[in-house]
Protein backbone atom coordinates (compact mmCIF):
# COMPACT_ATOMS: atom_id res chain seq x y z
CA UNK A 1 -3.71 -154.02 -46.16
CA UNK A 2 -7.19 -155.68 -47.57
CA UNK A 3 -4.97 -156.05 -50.94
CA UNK A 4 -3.00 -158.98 -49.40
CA UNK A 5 -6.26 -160.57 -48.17
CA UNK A 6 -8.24 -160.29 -51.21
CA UNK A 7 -5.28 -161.35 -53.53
CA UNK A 8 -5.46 -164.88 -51.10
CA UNK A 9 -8.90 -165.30 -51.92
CA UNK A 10 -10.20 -167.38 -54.75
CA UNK A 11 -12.73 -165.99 -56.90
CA UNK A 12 -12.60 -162.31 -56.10
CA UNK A 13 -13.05 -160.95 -59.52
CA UNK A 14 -15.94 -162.05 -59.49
CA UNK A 15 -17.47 -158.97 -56.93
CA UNK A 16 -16.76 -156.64 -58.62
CA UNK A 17 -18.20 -157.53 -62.09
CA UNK A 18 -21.44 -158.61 -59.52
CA UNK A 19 -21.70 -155.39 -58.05
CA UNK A 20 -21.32 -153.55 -61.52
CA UNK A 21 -24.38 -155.97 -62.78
CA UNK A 22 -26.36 -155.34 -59.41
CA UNK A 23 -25.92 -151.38 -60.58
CA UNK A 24 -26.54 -151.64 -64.08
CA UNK A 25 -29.66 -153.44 -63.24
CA UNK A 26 -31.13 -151.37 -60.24
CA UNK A 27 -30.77 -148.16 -62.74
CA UNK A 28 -32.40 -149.76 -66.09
CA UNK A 29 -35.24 -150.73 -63.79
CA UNK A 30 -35.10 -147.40 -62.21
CA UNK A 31 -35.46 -145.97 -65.92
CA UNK A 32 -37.84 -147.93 -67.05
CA UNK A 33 -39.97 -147.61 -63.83
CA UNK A 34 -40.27 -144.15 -64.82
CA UNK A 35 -40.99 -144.29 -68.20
CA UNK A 36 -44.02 -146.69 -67.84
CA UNK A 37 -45.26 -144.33 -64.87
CA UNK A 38 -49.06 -143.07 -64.89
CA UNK A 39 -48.97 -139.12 -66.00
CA UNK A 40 -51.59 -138.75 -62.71
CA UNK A 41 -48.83 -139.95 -60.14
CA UNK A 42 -46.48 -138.04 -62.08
CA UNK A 43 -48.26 -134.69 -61.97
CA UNK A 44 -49.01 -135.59 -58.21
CA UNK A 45 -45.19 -136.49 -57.28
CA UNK A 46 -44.39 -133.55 -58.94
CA UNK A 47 -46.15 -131.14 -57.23
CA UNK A 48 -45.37 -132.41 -53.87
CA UNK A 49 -42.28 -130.30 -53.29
CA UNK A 50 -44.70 -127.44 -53.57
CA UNK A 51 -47.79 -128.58 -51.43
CA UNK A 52 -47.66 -127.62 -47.45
């Protein structure tokens, strides 16, 4: 049903290769976010599953 809608649009292609850049991006920054993190917020983040 959306098909037929979507194959009437102009431009469409372009969403999906959007989206795929919007996730690429979010995880690199995600990665690199926790690379560059301070070993004192790690050691405290990672002992919060254990605290009461």
């Amino acid at each position: 049903m959306f098909k037929h809608y979507f194959e009437q649009m102009e431009g469409v292609s372009i969403y999906p290769v959007f989206s795929l850049l919007i996730f690429f991006l979010f995880f690199v920054g995600l990665g690199i976010y926790v690379f560059f993190l301070d070993k004192k917020t790690e050691k405290h983040m990672e002992n919060l599953p254990l605290e009461d």
